[in-house]
Protein backbone atom coordinates (compact mmCIF):
# COMPACT_ATOMS: atom_id res chain seq x y z
CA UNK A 1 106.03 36.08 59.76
CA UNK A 2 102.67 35.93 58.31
CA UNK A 3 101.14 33.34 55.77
CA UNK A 4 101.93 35.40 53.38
CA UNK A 5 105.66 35.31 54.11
CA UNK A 6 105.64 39.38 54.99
CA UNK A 7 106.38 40.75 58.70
CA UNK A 8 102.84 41.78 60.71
CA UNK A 9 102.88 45.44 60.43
CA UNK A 10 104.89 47.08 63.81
CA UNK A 11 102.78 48.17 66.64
CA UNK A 12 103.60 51.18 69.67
CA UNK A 13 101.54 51.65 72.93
CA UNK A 14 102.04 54.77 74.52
CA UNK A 15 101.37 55.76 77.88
CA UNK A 16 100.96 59.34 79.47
CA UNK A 17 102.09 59.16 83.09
CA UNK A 18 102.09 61.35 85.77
CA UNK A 19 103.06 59.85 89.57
CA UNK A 20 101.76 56.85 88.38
CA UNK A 21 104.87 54.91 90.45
CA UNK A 22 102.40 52.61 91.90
CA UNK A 23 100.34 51.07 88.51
CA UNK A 24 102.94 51.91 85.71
CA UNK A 25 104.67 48.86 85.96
CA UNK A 26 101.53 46.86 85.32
CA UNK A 27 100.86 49.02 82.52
CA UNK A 28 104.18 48.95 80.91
CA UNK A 29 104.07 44.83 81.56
CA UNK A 30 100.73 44.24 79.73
CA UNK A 31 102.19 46.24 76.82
CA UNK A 32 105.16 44.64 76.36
CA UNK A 33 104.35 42.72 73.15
CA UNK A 34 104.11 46.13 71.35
CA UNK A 35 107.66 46.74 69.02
CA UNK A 36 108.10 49.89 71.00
CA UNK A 37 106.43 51.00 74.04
CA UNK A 38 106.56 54.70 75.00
CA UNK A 39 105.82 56.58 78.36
CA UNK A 40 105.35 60.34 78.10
CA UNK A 41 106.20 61.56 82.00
CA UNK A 42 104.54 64.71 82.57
CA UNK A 43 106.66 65.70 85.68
CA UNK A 44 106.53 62.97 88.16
CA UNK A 45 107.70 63.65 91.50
CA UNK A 46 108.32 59.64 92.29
CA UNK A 47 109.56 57.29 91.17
CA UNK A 48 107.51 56.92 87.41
CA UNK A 49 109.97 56.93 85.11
CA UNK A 50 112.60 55.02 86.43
CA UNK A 51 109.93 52.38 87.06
CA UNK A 52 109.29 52.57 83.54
CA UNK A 53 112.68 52.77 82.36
CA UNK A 54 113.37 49.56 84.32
CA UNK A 55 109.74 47.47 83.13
CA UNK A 56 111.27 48.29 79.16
CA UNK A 57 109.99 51.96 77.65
CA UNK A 58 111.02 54.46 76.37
CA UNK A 59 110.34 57.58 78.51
CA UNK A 60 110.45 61.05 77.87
CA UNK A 61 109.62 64.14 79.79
CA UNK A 62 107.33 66.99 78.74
CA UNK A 63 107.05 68.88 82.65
CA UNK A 64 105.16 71.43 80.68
CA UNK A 65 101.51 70.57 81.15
CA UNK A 66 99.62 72.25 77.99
CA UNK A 67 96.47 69.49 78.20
CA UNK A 68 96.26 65.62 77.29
CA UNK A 69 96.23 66.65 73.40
CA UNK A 70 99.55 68.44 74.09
CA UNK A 71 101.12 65.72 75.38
CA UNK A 72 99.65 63.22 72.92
CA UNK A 73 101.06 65.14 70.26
CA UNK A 74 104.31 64.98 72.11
CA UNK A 75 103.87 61.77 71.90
CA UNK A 76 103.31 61.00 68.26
CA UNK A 77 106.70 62.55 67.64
CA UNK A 78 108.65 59.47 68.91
CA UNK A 79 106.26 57.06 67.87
CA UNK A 80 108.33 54.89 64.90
CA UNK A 81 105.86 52.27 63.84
CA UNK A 82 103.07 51.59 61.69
CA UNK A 83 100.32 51.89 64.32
CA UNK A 84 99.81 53.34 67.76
CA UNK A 85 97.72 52.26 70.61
CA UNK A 86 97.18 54.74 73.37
CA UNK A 87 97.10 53.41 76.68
CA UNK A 88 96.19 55.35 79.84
CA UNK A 89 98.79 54.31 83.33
CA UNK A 90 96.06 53.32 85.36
CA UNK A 91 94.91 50.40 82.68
CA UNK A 92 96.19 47.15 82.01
CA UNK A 93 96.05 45.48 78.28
CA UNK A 94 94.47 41.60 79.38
CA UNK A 95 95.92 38.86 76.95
CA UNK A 96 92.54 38.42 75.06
CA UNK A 97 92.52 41.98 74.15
CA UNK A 98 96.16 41.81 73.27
CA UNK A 99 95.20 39.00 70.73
CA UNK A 100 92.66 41.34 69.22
CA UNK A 101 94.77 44.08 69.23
CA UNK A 102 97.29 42.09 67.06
CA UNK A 103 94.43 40.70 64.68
CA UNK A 104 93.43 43.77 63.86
CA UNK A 105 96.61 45.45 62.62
CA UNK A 106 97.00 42.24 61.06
CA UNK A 107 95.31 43.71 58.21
CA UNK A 108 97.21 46.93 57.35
CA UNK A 109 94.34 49.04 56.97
CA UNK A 110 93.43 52.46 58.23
CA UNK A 111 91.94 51.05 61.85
CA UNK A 112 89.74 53.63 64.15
CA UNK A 113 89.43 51.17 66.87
CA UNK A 114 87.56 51.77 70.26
CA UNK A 115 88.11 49.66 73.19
CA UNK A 116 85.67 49.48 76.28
CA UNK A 117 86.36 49.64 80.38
CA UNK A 118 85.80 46.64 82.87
CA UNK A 119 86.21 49.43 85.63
CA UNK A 120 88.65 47.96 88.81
CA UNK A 121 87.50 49.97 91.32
CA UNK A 122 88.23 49.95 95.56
CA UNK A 123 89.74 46.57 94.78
CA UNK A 124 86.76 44.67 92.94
CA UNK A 125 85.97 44.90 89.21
CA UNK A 126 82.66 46.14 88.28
CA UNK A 127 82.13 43.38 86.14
CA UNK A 128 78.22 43.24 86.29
CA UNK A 129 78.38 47.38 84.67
CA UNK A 130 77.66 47.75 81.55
CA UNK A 131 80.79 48.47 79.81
CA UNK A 132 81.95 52.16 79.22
CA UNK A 133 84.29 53.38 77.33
CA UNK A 134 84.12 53.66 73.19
CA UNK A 135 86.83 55.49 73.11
CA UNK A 136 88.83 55.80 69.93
CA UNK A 137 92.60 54.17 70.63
CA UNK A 138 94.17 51.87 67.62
CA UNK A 139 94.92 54.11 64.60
CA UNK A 140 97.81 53.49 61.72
CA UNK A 141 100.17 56.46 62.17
CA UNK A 142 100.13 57.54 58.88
CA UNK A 143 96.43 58.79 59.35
CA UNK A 144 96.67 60.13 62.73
CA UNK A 145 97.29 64.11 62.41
CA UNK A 146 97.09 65.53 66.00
CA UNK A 147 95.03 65.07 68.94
CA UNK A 148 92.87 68.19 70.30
CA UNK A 149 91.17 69.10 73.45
CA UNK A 150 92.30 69.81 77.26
CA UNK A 151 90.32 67.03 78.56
CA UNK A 152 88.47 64.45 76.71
CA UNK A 153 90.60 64.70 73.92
CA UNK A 154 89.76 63.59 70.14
CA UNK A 155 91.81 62.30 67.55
CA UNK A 156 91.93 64.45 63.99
CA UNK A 157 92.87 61.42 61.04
CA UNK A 158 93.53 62.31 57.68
CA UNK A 159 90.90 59.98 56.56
CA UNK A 160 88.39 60.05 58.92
CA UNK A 161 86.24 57.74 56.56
CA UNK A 162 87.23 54.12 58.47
CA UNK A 163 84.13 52.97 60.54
CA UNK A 164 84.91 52.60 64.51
CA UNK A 165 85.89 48.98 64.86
CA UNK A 166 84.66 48.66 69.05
CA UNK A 167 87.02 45.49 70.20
CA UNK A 168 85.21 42.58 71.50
CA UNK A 169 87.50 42.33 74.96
CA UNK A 170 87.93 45.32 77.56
CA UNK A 171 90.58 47.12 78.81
CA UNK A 172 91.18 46.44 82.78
CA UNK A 173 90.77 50.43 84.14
CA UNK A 174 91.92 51.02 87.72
CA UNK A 175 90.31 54.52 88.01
CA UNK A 176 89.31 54.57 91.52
CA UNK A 177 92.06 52.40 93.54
CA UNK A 178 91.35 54.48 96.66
CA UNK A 179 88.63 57.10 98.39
CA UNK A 180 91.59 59.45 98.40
CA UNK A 181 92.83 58.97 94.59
CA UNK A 182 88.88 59.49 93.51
CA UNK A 183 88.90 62.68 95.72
CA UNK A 184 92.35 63.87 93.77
CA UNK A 185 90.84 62.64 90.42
CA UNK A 186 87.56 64.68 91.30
CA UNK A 187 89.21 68.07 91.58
CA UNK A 188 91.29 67.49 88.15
CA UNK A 189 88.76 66.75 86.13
CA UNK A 190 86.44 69.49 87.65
CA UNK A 191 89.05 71.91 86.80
CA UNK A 192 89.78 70.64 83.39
CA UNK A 193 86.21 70.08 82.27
CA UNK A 194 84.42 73.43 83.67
CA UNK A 195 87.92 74.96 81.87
CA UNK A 196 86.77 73.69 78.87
CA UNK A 197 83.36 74.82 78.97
CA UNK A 198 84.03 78.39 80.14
CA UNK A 199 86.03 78.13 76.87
CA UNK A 200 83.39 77.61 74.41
CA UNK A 201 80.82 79.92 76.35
CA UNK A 202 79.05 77.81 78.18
CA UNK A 203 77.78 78.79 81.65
CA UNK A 204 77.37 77.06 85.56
CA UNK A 205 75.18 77.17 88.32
CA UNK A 206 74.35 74.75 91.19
CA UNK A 207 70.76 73.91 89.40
CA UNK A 208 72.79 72.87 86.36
CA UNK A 209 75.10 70.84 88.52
CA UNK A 210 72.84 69.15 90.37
CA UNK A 211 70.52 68.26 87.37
CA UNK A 212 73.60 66.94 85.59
CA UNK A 213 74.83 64.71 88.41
CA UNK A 214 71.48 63.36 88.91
CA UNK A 215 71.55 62.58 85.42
CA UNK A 216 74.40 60.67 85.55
CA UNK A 217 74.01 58.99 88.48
CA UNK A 218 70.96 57.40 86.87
CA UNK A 219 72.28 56.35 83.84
CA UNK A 220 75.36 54.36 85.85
CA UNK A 221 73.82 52.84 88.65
CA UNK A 222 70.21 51.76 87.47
CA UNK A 223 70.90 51.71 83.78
CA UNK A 224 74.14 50.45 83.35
CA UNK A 225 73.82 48.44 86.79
CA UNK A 226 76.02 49.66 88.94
CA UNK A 227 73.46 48.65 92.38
CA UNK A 228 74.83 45.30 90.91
CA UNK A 229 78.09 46.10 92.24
CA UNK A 230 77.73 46.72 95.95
CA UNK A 231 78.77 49.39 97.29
CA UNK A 232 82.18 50.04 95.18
CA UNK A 233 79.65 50.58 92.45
CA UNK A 234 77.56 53.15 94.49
CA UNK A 235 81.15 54.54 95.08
CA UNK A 236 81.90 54.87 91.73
CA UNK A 237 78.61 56.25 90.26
CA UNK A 238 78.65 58.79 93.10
CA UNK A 239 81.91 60.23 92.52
CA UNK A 240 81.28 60.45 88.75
CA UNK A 241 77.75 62.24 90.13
CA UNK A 242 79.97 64.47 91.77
CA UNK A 243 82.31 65.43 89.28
CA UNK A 244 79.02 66.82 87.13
CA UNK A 245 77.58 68.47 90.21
CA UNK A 246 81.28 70.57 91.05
CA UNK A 247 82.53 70.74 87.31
CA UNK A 248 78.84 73.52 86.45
CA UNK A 249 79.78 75.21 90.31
CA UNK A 250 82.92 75.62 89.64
CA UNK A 251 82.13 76.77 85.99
CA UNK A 252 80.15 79.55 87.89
CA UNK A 253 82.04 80.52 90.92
CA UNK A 254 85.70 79.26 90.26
CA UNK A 255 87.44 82.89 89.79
CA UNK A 256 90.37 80.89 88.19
CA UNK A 257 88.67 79.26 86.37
CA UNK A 258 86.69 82.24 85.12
CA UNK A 259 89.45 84.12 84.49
CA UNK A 260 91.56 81.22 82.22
CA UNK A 261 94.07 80.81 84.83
CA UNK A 262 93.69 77.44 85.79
CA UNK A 263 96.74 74.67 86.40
CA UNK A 264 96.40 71.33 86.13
């Protein structure tokens, strides 16, 4: 109970999963002090949601891919509380951002909150990188329409007049366990975002590309300090560098993508 003698308003965290056997207990752990904990399986092959099951949510399958806003919205269907935190399977909640979490729905107001990354990546956190992330995840239910976008999906509110409360504590993100899980990551996310920009008109080339991932690769490892990680930060700048180098080739010489029919 609070002072006030009146129940703290009911949180869910829900998770999109998808072969995520070896992090989704972690996941589903750090979110167990939500009142209801969801898992949306998009059509594991292992053992996901039985994990799941087993660690305490409640999981339901959508097999159908249609795009992370599809299955977001798929989501918000069984959500049942007063607010919703969206977690990702390959990040873990820490206990100080928990706490925050809790203070901030504390209030009962319409909440836009954005969390930021300590990235985990080949087994050491890139604690010494600035923080990314900003990403819009705490929102009261009642405000939350629908989510929209393939990839790099954004949230449509009702109200969208609440100012972007950015939490004070980071989410853990284990984005990049593995050489070989970065490699799978790269080619999913350099199908989904060149599908998106062939989409809205936008065109490719390997000039673009290369312009873009030299770009990037700036901004992470001299500006936001990843050369203070060793190399799993040059690891983890590069393959980001990649992903905007392929993402404008394949926007120009990916017949499937160029012809809408790519799967995820």
């Amino acid at each position: 109970m609070t002072d006030s003698g009146r129940r703290r308003p009911t949180l869910c965290i829900g998770i999109l999963a998808m072969n995520e056997a070896r992090r989704i207990a972690a996941c589903v752990a750090s979110a167990s002090f939500a009142d209801q904990v969801l898992v949306i399986d998009s059509g594991s092959t292992d053992d996901t949601r039985d994990i799941a099951a087993a660690a305490g949510a409640d999981v339901h399958v959508y097999a159908q891919w249609e795009g992370f806003a599809t299955q977001r919205n798929r989501l918000l269907a069984h959500v049942s509380t007063r607010y919703i935190f969206f977690l990702d399977a390959d990040e873990v909640i820490p206990p100080a951002l928990r706490d925050e979490i809790l203070e901030l729905i504390a209030s009962d107001q319409p909440i836009r909150g954005a969390i930021l990354w300590n990235q985990v990546a080949y087994g050491r956190p890139l604690s010494a990188m600035k923080s990314t992330g900003g990403i819009e995840r705490l929102f009261r239910t009642d405000t939350l329409l629908r989510f929209e976008g393939v990839v790099h999906e954004g949230a449509v509110l009702s109200d969208p007049s609440p100012p972007v409360i950015t939490m004070r504590n980071r989410l853990l993100h284990y984005s990049r366990e593995t050489v070989y899980d970065s490699l799978l990551k790269l080619a999913q996310y350099v199908q989904l975002g060149a599908a998106k920009r062939a989409a809205a008109g936008k065109t490719g080339g390997l000039l673009r590309g290369l312009g873009s991932a030299l770009a990037i690769f700036i901004r992470l490892y001299f500006f936001r300090r990843g050369f203070l990680c060793g190399a799993e930060g040059f690891l983890f700048c590069f393959f980001i560098a990649l992903e905007c180098f392929f993402r404008y080739a394949a926007l120009k010489y990916d017949r499937a993508i160029l012809n809408g029919t790519v799967k995820r």
